[in-house]
N, C-alpha and C. Protein backbone atom coordinates (compact mmCIF):
# COMPACT_ATOMS: atom_id res chain seq x y z
N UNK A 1 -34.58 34.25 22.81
CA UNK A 1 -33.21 33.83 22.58
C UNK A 1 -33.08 32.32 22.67
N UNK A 2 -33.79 31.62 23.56
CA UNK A 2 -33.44 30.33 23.88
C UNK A 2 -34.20 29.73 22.28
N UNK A 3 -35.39 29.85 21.95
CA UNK A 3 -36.06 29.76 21.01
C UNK A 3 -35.34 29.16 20.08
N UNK A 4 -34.09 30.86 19.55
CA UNK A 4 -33.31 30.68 18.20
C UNK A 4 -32.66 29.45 18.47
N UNK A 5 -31.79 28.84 19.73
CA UNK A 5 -30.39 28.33 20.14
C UNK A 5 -30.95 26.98 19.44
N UNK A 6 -32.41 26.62 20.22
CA UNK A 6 -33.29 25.36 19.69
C UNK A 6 -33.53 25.05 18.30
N UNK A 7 -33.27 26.26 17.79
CA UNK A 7 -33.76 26.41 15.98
C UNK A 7 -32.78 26.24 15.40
N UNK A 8 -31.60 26.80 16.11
CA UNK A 8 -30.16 26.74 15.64
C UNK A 8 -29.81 25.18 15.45
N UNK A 9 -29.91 24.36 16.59
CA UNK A 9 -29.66 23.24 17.14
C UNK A 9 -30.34 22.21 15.97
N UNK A 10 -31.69 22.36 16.03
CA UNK A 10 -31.82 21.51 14.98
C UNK A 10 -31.36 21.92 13.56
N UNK A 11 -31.78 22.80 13.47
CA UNK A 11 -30.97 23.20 12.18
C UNK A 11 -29.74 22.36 11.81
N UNK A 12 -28.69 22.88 12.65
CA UNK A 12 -27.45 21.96 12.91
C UNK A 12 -27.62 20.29 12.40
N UNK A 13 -28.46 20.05 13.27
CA UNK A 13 -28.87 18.21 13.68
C UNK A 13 -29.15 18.31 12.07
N UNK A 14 -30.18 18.36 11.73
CA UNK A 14 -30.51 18.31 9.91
C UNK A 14 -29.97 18.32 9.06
N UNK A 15 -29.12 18.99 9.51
CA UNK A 15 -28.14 19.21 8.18
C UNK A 15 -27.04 18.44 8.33
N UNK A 16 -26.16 17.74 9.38
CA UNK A 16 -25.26 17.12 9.67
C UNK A 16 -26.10 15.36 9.38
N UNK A 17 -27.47 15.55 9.24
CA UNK A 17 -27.94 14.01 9.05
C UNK A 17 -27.92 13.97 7.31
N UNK A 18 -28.44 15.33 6.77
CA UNK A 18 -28.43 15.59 5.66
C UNK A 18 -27.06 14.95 5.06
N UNK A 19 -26.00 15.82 5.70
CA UNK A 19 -24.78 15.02 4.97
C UNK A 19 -24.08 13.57 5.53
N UNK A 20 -24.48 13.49 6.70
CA UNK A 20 -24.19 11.43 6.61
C UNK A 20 -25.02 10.64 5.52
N UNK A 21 -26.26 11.30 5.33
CA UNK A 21 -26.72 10.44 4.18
C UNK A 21 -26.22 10.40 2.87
N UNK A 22 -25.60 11.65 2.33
CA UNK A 22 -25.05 11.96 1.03
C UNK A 22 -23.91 11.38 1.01
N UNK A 23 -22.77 11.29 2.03
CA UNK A 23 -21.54 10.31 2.12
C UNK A 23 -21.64 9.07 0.88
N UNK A 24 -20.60 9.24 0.27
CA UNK A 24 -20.28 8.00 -0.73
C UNK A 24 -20.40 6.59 0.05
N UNK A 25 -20.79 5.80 -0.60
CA UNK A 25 -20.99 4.04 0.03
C UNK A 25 -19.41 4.12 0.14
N UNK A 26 -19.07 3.13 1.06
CA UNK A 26 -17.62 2.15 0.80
C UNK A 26 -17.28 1.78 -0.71
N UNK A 27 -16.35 1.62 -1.03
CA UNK A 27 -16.30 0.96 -2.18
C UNK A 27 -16.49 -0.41 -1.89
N UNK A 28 -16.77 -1.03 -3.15
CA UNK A 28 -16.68 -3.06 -3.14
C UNK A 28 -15.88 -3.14 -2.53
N UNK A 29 -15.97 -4.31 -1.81
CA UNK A 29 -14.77 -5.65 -1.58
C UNK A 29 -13.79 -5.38 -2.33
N UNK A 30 -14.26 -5.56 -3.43
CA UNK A 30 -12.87 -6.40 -4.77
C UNK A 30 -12.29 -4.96 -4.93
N UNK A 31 -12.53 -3.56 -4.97
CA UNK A 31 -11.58 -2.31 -4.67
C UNK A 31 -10.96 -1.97 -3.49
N UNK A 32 -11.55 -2.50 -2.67
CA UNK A 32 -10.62 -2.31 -0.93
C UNK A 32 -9.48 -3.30 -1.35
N UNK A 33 -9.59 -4.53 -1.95
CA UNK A 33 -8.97 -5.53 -1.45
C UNK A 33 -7.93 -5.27 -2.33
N UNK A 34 -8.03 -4.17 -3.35
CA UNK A 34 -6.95 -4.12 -4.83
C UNK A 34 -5.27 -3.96 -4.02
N UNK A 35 -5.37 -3.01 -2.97
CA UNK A 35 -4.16 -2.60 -2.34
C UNK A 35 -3.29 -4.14 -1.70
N UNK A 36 -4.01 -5.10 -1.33
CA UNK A 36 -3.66 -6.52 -0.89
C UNK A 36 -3.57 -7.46 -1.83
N UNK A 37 -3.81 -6.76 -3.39
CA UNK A 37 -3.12 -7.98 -4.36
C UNK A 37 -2.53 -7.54 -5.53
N UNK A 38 -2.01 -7.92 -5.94
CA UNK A 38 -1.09 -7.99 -6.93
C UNK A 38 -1.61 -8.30 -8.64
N UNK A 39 -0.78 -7.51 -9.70
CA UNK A 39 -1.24 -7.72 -10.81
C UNK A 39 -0.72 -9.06 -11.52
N UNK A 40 0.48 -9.34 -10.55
CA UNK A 40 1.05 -10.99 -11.59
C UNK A 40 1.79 -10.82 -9.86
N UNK A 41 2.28 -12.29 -10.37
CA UNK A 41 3.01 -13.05 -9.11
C UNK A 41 4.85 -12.20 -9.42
N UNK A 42 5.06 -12.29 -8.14
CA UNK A 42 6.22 -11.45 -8.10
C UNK A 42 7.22 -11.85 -6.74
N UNK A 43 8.36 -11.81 -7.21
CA UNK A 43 9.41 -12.49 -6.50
C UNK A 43 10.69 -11.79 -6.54
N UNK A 44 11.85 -12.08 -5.74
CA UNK A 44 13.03 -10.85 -5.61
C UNK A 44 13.38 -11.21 -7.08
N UNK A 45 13.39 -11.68 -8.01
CA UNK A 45 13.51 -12.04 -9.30
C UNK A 45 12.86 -11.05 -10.45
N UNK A 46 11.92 -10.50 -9.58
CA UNK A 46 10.93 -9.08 -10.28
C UNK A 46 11.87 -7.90 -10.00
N UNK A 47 11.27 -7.23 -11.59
CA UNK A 47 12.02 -5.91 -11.09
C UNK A 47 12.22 -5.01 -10.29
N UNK A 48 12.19 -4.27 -9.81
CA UNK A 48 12.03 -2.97 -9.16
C UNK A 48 10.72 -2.73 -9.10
N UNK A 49 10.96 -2.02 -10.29
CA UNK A 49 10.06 -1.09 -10.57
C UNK A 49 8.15 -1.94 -10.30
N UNK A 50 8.42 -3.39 -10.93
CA UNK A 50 6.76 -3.87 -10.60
C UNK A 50 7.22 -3.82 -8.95
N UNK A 51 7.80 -3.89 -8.46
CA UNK A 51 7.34 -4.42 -6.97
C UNK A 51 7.39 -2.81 -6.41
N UNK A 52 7.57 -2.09 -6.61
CA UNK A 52 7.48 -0.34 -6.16
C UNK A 52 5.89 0.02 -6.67
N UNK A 53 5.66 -0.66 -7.99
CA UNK A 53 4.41 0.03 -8.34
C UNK A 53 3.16 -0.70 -8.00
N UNK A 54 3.61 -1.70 -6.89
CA UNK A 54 2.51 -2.63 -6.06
C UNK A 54 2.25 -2.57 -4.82
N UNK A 55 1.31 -1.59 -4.46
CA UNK A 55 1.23 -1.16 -3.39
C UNK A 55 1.74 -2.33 -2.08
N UNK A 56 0.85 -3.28 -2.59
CA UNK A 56 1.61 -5.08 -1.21
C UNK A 56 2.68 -5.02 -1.78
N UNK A 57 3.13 -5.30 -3.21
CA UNK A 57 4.31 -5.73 -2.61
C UNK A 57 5.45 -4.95 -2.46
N UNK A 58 4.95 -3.60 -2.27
CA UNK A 58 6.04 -2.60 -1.85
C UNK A 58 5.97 -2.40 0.11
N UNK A 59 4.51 -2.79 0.08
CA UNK A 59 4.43 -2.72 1.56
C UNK A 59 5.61 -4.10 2.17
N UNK A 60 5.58 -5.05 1.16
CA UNK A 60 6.29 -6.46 1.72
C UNK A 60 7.66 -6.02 1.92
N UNK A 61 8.43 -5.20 0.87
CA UNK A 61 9.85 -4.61 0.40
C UNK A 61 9.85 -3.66 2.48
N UNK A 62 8.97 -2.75 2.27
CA UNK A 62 9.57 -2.05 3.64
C UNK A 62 9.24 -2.58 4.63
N UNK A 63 8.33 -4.01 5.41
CA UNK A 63 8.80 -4.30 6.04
C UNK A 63 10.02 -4.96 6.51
N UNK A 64 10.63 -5.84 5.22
CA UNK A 64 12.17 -6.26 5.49
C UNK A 64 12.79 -5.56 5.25
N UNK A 65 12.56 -4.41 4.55
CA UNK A 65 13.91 -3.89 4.90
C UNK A 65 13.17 -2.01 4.56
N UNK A 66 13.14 -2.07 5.86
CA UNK A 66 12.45 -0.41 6.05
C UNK A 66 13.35 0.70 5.80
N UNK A 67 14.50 0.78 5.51
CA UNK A 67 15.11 1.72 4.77
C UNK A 67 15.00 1.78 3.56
N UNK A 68 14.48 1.24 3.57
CA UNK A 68 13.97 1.51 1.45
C UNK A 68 12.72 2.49 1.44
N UNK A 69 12.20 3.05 2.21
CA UNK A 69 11.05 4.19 2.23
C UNK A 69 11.84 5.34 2.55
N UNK A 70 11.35 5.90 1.05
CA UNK A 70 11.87 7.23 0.30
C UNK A 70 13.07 7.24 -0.31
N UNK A 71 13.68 5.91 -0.48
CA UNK A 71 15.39 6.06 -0.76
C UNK A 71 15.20 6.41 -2.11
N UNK A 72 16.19 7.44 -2.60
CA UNK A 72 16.44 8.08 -3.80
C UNK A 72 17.03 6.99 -4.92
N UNK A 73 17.72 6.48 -3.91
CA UNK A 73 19.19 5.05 -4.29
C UNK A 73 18.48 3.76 -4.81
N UNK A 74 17.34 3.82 -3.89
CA UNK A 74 16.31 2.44 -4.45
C UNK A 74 15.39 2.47 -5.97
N UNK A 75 14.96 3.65 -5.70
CA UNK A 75 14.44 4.05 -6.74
C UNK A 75 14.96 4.40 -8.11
N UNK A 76 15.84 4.53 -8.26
CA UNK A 76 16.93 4.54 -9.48
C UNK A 76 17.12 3.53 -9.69
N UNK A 77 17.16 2.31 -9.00
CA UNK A 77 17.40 1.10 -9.46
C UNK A 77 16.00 -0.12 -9.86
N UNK A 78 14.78 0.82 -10.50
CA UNK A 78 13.96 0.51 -10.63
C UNK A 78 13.84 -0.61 -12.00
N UNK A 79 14.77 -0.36 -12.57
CA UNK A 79 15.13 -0.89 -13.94
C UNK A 79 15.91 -2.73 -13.61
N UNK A 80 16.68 -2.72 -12.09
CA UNK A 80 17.00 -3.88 -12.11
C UNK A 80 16.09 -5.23 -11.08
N UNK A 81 16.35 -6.49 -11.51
CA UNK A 81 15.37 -6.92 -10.42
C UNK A 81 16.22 -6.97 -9.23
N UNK A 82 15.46 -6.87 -8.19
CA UNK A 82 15.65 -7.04 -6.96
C UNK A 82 16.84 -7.71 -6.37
N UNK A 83 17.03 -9.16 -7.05
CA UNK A 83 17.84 -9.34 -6.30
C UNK A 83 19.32 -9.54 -6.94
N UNK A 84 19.75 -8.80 -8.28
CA UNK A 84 20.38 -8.15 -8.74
C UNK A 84 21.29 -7.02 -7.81
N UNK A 85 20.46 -6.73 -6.84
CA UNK A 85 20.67 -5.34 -6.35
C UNK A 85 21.97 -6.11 -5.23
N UNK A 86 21.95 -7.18 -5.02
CA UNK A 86 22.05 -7.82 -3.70
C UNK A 86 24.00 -7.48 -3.36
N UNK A 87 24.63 -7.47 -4.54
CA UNK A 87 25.91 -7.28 -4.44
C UNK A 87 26.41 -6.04 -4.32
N UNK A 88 25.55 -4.81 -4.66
CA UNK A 88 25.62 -3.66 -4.31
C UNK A 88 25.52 -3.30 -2.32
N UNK A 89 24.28 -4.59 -2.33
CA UNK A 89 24.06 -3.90 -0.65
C UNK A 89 24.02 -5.01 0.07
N UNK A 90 25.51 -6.01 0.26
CA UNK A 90 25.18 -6.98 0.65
C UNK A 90 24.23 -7.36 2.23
N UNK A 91 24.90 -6.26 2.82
CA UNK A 91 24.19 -5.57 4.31
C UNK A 91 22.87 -6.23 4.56
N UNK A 92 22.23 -5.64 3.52
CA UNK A 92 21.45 -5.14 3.28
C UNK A 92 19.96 -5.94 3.12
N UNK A 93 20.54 -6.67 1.68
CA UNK A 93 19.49 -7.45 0.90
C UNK A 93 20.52 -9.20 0.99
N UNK A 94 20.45 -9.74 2.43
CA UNK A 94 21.55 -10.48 2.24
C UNK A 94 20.58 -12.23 2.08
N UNK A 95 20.43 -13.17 1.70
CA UNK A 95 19.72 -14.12 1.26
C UNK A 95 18.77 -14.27 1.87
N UNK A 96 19.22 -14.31 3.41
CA UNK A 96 18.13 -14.72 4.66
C UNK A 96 16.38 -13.25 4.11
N UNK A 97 17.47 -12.27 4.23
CA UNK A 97 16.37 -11.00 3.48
C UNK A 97 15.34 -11.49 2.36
N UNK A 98 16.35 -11.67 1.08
CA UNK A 98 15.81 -11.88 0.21
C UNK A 98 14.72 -13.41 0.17
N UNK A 99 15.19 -14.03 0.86
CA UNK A 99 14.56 -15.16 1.10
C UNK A 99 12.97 -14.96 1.78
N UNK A 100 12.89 -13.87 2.64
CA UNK A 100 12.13 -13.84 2.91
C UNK A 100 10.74 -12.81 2.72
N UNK A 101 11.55 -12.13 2.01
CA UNK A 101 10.83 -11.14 0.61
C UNK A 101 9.90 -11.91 -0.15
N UNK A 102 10.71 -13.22 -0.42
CA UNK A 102 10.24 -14.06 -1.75
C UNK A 102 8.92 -14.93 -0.80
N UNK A 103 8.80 -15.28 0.44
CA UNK A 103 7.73 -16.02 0.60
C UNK A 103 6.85 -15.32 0.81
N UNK A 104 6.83 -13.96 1.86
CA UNK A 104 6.13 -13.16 1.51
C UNK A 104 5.14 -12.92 0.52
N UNK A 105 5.75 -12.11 -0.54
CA UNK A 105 5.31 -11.98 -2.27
C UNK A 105 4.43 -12.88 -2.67
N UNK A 106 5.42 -14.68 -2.22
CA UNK A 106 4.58 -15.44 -2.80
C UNK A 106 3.08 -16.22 -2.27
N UNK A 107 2.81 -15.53 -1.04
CA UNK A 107 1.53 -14.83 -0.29
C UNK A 107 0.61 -13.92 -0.68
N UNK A 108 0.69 -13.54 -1.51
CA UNK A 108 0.08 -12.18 -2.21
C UNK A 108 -0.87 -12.50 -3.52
N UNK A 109 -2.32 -12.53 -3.31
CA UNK A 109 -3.02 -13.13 -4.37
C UNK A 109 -2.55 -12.24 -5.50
N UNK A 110 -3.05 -12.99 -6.37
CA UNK A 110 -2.95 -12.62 -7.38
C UNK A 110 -4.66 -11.55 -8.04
N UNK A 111 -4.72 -10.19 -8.61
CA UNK A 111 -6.26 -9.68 -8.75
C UNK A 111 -6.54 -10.29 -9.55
N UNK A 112 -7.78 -10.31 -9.25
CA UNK A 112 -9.12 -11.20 -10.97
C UNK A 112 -9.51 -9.56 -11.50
């Protein structure tokens, strides 16, 4: 019995080395880094919709203003730019905001 447990065991060990080796590499640099840049330069002057479909600079959008993750209301207004939106929610998106959206953004390389 002890025999099998040992046979078992490596068994186990082999095959769990077997598959750390088969594991996919990391991707490149320049694909990790895609989520941290941007396809063109973008500012509350951009629409919606590019700054929703940029992973940074949507991450930039919910840290100033973290009620915008999942809003139904935001997302419908994908068609206007940003700071268009500002008289709808003055609350909200009020200059000091938007102001600081825009340096943000304008932090955000640009991809090669």
């Amino acid at each position: 019995m002890k025999l099998r447990n040992i046979s078992l065991a490596t068994m186990l060990s082999v095959i769990a080395c077997t598959v750390a080796a088969q594991a996919p590499a990391p991707a490149p640099a320049a694909q990790q880094t895609s989520a941290t840049c941007v396809k063109q330069k973008l500012s509350s002057e951009s629409l919606v919709s590019e700054l929703l479909d940029e992973p940074a600079a949507r991450e930039v959008l919910y840290k100033h203003v973290p009620a915008l993750k999942g809003s139904d209301q935001f997302d419908m207004a994908r068609s206007m730019p940003l700071r268009a939106i500002q008289p709808y929610a003055e609350e909200t998106f009020t200059d000091k905001v938007l102001d600081a959206i825009d340096a943000d953004l304008a932090k955000l390389p640009v991809c090669k």
